[in-house]
Protein backbone atom coordinates (compact mmCIF):
# COMPACT_ATOMS: atom_id res chain seq x y z
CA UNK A 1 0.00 0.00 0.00
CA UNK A 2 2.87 2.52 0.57
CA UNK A 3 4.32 1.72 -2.65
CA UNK A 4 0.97 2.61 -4.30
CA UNK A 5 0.94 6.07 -2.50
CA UNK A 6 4.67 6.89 -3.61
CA UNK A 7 4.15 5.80 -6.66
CA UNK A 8 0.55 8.20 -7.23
CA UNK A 9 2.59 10.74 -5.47
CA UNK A 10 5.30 10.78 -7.90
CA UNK A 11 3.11 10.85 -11.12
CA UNK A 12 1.21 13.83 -9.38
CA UNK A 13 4.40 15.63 -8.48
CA UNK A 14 5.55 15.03 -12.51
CA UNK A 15 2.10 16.65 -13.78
CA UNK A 16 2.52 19.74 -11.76
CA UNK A 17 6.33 20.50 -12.42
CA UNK A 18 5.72 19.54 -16.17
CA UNK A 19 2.32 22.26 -15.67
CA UNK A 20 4.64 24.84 -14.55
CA UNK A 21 7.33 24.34 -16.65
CA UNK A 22 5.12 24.88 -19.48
CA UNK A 23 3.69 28.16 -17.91
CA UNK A 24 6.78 29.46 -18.03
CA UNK A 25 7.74 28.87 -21.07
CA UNK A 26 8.35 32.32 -23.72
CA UNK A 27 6.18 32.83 -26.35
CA UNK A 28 5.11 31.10 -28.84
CA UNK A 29 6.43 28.25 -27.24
CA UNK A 30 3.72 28.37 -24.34
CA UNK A 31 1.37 27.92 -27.13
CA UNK A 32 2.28 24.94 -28.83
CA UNK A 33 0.31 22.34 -29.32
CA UNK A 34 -3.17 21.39 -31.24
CA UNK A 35 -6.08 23.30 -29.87
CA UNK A 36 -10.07 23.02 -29.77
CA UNK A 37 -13.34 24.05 -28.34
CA UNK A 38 -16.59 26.05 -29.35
CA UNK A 39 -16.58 29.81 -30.99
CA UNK A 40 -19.16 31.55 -29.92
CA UNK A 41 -21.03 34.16 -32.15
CA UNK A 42 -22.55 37.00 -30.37
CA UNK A 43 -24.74 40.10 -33.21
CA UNK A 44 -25.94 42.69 -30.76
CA UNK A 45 -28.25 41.11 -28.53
CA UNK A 46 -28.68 37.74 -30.24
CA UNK A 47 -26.41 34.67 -29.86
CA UNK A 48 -25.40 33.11 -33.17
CA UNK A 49 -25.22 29.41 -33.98
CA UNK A 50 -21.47 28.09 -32.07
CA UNK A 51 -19.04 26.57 -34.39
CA UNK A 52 -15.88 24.40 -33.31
CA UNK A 53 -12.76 26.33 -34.10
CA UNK A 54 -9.37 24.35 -33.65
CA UNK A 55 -6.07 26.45 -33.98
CA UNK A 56 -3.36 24.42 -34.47
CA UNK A 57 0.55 26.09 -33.38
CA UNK A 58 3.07 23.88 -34.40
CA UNK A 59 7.07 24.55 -35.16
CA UNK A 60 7.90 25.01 -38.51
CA UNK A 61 10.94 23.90 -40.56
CA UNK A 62 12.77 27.54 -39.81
CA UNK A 63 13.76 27.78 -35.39
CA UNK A 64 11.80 31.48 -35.42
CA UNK A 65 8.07 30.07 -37.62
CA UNK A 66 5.51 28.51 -36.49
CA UNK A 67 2.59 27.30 -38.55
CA UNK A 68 -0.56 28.92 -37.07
CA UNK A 69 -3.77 26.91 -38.62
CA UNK A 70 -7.36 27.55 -37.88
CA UNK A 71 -9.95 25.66 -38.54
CA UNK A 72 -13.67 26.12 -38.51
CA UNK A 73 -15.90 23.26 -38.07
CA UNK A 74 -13.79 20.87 -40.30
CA UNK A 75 -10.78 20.83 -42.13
CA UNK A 76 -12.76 20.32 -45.55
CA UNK A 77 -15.10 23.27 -44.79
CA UNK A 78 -12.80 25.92 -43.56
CA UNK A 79 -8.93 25.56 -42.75
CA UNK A 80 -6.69 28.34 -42.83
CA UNK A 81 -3.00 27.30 -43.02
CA UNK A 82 -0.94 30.56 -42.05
CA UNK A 83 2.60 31.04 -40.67
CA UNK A 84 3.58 33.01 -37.20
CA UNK A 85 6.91 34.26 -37.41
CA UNK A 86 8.57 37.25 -35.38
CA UNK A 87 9.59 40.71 -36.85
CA UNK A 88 10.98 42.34 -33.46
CA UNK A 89 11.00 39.86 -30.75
CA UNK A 90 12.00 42.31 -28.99
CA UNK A 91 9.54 44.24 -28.88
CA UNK A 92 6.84 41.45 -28.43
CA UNK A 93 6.29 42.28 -32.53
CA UNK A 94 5.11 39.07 -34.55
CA UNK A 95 3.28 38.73 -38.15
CA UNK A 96 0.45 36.29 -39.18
CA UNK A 97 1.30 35.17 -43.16
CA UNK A 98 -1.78 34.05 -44.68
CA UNK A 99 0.68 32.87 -47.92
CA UNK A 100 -1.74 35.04 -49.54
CA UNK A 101 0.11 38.74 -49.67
CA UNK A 102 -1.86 39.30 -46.67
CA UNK A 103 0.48 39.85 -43.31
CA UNK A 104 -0.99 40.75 -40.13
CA UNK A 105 0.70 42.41 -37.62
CA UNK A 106 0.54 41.11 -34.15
CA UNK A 107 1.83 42.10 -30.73
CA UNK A 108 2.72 40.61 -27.22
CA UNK A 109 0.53 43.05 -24.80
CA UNK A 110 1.39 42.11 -20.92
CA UNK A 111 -0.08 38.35 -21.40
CA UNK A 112 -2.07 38.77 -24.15
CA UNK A 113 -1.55 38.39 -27.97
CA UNK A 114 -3.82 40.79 -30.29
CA UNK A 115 -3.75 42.86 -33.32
CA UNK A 116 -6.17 44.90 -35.33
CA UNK A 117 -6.95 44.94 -39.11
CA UNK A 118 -9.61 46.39 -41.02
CA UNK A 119 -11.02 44.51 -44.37
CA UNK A 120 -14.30 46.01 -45.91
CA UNK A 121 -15.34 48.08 -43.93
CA UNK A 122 -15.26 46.50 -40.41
CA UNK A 123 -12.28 46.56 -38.31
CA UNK A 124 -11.10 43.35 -36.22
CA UNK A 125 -9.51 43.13 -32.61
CA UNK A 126 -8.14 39.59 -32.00
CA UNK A 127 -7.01 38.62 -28.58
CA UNK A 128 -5.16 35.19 -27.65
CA UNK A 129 -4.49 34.59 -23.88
CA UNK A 130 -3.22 31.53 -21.56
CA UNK A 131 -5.31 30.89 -18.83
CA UNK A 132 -3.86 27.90 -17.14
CA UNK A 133 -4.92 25.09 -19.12
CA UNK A 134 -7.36 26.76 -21.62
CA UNK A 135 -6.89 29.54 -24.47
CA UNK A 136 -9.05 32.14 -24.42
CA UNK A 137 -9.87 33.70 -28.14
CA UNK A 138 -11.42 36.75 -28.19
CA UNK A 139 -12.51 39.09 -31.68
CA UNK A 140 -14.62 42.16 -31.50
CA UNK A 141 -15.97 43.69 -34.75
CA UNK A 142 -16.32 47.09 -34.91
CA UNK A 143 -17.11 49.33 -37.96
CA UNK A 144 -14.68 51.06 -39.33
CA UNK A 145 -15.75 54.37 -40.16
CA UNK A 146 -17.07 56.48 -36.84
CA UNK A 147 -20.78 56.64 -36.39
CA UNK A 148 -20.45 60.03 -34.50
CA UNK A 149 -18.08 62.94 -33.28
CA UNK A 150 -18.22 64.44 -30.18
CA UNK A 151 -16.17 67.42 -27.91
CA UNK A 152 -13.53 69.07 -29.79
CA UNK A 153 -15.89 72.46 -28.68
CA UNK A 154 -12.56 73.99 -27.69
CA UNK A 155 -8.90 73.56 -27.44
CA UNK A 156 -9.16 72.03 -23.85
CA UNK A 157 -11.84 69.34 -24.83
CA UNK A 158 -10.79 67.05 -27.34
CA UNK A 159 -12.81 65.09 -30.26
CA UNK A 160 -13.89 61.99 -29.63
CA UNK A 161 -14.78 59.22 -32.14
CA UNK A 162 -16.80 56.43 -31.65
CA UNK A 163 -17.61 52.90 -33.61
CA UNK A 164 -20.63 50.84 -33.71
CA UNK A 165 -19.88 47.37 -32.38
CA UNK A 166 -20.97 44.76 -34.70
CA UNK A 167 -20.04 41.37 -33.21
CA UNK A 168 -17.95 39.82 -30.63
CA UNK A 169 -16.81 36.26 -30.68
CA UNK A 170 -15.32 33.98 -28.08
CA UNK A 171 -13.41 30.58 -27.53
CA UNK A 172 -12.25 28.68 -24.66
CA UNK A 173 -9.83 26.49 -26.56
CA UNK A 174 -8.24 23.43 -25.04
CA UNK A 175 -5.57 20.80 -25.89
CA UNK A 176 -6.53 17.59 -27.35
């Protein structure tokens, strides 16, 4: 019976040095790995139909890429092969290649990973963060012109824009 409990011990004390070792690991490298869960949809007040989103960060051939793959619902119906690769480490500055001639710009915010774009006329926010054992995936739509201007009455007020929210959507991604 004591064998049993030093031997449980052991594989316990393994998980949670192996747990914390991969906390602290720099980025990307904190991120590898095959992820999934649900993306939720939210349109003003109504909740969309979920999807399953999967976002797949795996090393590349070169030491500095990563291939950075997401998938919605299923491979066959939407997969999105693109390539993570740093521009000024540094600085926390990375780029998303689509392999397409688009390149998104990414950044390293305290312990969040995010970067804005604007296509057609709305005007993405995209937000990946590491919460212990789950990934939290965040994007807020916004329009992208303003849909009013306010202050700027005098030099000690300034003018403020504001956007009309379109949709927000959120994932709680996990390792499989």
């Amino acid at each position: 019976m004591l064998y049993k409990k030093q031997v449980l011990f052991f594989i316990i004390l393994v998980l949670v040095q192996g747990n914390l070792l991969a906390q602290n690991l720099p980025f990307p490298q904190n991120l590898v790995g095959k992820w999934k869960g649900n993306l939720i949809w939210y349109q003003g007040l109504q909740q969309r139909p979920g999807v399953q989103m999967e976002l797949h960060i795996l090393p590349a051939d070169s030491t500095d890429h990563y291939t950075w793959r997401i998938i919605y619902g299923t491979a066959q119906k939407d997969n999105r092969p693109y390539i993570l690769k740093p521009f000024n480490k540094e600085r926390g500055h990375w780029l998303i290649d689509e392999l397409n001639s688009i390149v998104l710009d990414q950044f390293l915010i305290g312990d969040r990973f995010c970067g804005t774009f604007t296509v057609e006329g709305n005007t993405i926010l995209n937000s990946y963060q590491l919460s212990g054992d789950s990934l939290l995936v965040e994007f807020y739509n916004y329009q992208e012109k303003p849909i009013v201007i306010t202050g700027g009455g005098d030099t000690t007020i300034p003018k403020i824009k504001t956007y009309g929210m379109r949709s927000h959507q959120r994932a709680v991604l996990r390792r499989f």
